[in-house]
Protein backbone atom coordinates (compact mmCIF):
# COMPACT_ATOMS: atom_id res chain seq x y z
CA UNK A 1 -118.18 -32.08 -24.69
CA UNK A 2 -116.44 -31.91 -20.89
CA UNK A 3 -118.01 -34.06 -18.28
CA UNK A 4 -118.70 -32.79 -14.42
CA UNK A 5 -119.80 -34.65 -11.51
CA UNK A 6 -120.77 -33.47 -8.14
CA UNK A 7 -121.27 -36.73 -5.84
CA UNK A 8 -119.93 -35.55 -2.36
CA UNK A 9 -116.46 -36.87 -0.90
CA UNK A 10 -114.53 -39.54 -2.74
CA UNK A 11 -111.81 -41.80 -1.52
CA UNK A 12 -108.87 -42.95 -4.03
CA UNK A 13 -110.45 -45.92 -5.50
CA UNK A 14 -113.57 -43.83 -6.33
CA UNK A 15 -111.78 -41.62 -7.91
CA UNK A 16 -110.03 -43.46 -9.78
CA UNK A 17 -113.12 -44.99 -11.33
CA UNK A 18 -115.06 -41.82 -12.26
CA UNK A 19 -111.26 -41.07 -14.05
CA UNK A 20 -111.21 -44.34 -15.52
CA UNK A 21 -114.72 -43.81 -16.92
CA UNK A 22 -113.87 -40.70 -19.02
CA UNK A 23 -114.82 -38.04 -16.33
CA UNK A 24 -113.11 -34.55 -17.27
CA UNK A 25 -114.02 -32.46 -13.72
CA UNK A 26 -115.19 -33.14 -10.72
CA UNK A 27 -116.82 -30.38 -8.39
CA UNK A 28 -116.56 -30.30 -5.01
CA UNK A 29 -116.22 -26.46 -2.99
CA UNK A 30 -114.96 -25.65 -0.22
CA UNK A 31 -117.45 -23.29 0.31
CA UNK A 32 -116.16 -21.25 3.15
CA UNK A 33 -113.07 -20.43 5.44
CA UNK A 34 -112.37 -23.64 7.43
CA UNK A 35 -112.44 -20.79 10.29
CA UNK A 36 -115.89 -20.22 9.60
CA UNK A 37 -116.82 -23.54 7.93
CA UNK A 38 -118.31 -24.93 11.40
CA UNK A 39 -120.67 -22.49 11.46
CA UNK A 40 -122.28 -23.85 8.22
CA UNK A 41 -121.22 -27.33 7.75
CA UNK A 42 -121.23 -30.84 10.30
CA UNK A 43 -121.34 -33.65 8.73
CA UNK A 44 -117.94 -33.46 7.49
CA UNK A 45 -115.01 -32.02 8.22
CA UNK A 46 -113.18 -29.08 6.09
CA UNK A 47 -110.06 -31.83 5.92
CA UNK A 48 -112.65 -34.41 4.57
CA UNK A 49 -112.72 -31.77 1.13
CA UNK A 50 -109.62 -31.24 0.94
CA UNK A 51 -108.83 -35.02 0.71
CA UNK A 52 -111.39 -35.08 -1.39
CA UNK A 53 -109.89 -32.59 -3.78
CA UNK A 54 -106.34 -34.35 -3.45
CA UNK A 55 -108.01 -37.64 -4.41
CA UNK A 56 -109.57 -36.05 -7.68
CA UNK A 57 -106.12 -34.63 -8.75
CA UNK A 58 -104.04 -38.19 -7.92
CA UNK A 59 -107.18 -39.62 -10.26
CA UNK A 60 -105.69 -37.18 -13.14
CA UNK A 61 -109.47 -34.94 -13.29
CA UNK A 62 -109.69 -31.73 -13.09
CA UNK A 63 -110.64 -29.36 -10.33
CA UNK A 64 -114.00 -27.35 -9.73
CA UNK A 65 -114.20 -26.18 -6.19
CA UNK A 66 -115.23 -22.64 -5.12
CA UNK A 67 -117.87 -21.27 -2.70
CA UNK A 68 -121.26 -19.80 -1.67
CA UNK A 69 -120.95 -16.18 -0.64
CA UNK A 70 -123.83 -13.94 1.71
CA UNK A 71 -124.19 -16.81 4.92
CA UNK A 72 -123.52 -14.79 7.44
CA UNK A 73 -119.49 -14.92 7.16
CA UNK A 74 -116.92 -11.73 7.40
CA UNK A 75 -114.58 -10.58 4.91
CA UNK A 76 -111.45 -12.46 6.42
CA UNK A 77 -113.82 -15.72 5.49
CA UNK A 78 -114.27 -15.01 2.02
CA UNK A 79 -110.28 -13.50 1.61
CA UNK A 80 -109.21 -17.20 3.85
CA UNK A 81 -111.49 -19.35 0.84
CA UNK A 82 -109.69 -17.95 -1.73
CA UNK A 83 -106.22 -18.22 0.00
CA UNK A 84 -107.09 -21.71 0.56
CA UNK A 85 -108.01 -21.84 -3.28
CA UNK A 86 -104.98 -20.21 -4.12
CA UNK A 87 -102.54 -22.28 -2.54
CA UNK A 88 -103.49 -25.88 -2.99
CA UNK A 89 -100.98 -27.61 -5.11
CA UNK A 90 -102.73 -26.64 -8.42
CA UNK A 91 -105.25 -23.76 -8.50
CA UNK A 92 -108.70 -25.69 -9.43
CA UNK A 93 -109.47 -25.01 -13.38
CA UNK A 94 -113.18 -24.03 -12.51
CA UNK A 95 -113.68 -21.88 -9.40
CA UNK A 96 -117.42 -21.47 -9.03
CA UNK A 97 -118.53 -18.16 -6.85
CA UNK A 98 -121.88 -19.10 -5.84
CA UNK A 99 -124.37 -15.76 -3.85
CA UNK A 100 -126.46 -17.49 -1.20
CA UNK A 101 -129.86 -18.19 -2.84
CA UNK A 102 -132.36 -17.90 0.06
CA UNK A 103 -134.96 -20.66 0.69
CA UNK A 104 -137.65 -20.31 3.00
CA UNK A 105 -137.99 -22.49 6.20
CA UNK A 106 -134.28 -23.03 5.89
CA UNK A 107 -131.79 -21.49 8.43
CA UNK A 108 -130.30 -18.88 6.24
CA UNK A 109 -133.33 -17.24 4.85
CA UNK A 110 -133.46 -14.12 7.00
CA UNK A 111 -129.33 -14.33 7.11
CA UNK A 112 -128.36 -10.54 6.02
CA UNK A 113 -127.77 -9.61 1.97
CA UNK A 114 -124.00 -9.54 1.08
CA UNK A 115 -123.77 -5.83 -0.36
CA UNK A 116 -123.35 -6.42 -3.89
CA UNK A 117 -119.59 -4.37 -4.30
CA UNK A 118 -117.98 -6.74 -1.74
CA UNK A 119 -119.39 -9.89 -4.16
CA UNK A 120 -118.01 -8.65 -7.30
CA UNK A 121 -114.34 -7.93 -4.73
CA UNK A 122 -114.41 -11.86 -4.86
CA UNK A 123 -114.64 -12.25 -8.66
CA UNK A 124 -111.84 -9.50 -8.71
CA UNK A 125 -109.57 -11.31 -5.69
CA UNK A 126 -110.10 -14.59 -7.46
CA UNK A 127 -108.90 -13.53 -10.88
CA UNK A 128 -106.22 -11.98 -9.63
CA UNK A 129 -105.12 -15.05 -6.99
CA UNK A 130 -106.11 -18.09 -9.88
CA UNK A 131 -105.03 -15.63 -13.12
CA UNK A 132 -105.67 -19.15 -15.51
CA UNK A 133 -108.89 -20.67 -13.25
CA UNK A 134 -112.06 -20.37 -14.70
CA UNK A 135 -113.90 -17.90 -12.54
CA UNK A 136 -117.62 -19.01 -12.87
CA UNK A 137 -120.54 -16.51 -12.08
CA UNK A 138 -122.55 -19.38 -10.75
CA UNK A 139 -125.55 -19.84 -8.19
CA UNK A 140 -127.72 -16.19 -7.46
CA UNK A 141 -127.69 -14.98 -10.68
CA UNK A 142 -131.31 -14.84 -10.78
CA UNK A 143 -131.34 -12.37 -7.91
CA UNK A 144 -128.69 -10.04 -9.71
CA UNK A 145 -129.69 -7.19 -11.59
CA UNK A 146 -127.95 -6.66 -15.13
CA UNK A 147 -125.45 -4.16 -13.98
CA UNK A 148 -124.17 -6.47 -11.07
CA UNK A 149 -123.64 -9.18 -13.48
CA UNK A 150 -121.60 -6.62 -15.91
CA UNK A 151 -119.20 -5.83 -13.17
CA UNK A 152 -118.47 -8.97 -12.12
CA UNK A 153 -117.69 -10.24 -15.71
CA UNK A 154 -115.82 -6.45 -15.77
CA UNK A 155 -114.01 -7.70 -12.51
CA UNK A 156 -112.82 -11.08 -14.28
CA UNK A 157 -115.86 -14.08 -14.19
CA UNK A 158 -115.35 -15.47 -17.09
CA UNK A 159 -118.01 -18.27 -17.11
CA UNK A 160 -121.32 -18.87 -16.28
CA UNK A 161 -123.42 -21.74 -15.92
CA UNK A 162 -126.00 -21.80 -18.81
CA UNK A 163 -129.53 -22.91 -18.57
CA UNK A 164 -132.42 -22.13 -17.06
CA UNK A 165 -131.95 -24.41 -13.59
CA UNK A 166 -129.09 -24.49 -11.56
CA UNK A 167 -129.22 -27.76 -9.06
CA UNK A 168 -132.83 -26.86 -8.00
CA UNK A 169 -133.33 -23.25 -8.28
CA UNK A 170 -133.92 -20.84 -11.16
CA UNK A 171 -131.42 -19.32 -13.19
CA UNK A 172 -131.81 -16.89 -16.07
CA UNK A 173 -133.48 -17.47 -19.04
CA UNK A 174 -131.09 -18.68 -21.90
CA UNK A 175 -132.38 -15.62 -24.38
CA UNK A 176 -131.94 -13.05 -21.40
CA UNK A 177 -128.49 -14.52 -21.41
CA UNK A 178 -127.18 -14.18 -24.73
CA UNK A 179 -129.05 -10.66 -24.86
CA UNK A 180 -127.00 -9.56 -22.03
CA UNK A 181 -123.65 -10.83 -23.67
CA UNK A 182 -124.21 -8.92 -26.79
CA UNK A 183 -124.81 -5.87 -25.10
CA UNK A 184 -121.79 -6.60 -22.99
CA UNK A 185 -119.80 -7.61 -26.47
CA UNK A 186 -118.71 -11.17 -24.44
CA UNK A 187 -118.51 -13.62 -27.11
CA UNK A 188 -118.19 -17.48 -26.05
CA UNK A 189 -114.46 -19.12 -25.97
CA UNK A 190 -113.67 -20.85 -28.88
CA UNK A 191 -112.05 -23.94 -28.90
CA UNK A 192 -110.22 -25.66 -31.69
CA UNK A 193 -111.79 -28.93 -33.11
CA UNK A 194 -109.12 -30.84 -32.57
CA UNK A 195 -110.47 -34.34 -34.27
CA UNK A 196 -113.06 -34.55 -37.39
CA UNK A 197 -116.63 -35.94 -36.56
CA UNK A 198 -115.77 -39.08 -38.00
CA UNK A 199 -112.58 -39.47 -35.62
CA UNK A 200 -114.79 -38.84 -33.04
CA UNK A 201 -117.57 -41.50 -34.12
CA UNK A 202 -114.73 -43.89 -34.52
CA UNK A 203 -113.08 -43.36 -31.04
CA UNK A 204 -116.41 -43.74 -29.45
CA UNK A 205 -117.15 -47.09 -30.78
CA UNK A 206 -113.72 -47.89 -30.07
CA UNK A 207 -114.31 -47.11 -26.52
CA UNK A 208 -117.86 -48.91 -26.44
CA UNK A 209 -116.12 -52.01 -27.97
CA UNK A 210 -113.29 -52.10 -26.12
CA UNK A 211 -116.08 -51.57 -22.41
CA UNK A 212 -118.03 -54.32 -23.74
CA UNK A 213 -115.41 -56.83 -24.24
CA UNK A 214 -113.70 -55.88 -20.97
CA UNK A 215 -114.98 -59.20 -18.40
CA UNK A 216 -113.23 -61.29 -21.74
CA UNK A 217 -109.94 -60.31 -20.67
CA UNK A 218 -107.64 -60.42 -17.32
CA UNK A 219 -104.30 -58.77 -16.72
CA UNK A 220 -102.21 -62.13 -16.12
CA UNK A 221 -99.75 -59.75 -13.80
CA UNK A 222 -101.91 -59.22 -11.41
């Protein structure tokens, strides 16, 4: 099991803590172009992420950070997101390519529909730009019709997130899911089990021991 956290920015110390705690990935997107990012964001800045992100990586956790396609922004926004992506010091492990799920009474729900061929462009750019990242088909699912979905795995998403809510709005059905992947043939990644179930048990309560006994001990260098 991988952990992920989304908690907004985070300075050094913080990081290091959720590291320190056994946190595997830590999401936090860019969302847009910092061209275009004013347009969408003010209550922090587009540097304010990026230190963010830098702060992660100096903790040792890995990367999610992507964006939210469909607000309004022009092609050179979504090509300068995944430049950006593409050329931070290590290309994040999880990109997440989120459609803009409108919400009524909020300030994008009339904003214009992203035609669905220049979405699936950014699942192709990104594969091609992060060849290793995780390209996840995330947020908007729910508004895309089976044969969108098929082209964007076709174009190189090779993740989804799984479940039936994503943050607080619907996402497919679980069955519709795997009925979709076996008509596609996409089978789920294996990974090897590196450790038996009873190394497992035994590093756990190693781990729960060694947390509860902590405030016992002091690091006399210090």
């Amino acid at each position: 099991l991988e952990t992920c956290m989304t908690l907004g920015m985070l300075d050094e110390d913080q990081a290091h803590s959720l590291s320190e705690a056994g946190l595997d990935y830590y999401n936090h997107n860019l969302d847009t172009s910092e061209k275009y990012y004013s347009h969408i964001i003010t209550t922090r800045t587009y540097q304010d992420r990026l230190d963010t992100l830098d702060n992660v990586r100096k903790a040792g956790m890995k990367v999610c950070c992507g964006g939210i396609m469909g607000m309004g922004e022009d092609p050179d926004d979504r090509a300068g997101l995944l430049v950006q992506l593409a050329n931070l010091p290590r290309h994040p492990e999880s990109v997440p390519v989120n459609m803009l799920v409108k919400v009524a009474g909020t300030p994008m729900e009339d904003v214009e529909d992203l035609d669905p061929f220049d979405f699936v462009r950014v699942i192709a750019v990104a594969r091609i730009m992060m060849p290793q990242s995780h390209v996840r088909l995330s947020a908007g699912r729910e508004d895309m019709n089976e044969q969108m979905q098929a082209l964007c795995f076709l174009a190189g998403a090779n993740s989804i997130f799984y479940g039936e809510k994503l943050l607080t709005t619907a996402n497919p059905q679980a069955d519709a899911d795997r009925e979709l992947f076996r008509r596609l043939g996409i089978r789920p990644e294996q990974r090897e089990q590196c450790h038996s179930e009873e190394a497992q048990e035994e590093a756990l309560a190693e781990a729960v021991e060694k947390e509860q006994t902590r405030h016992l001990f002091y690091d006399a260098a210090v």
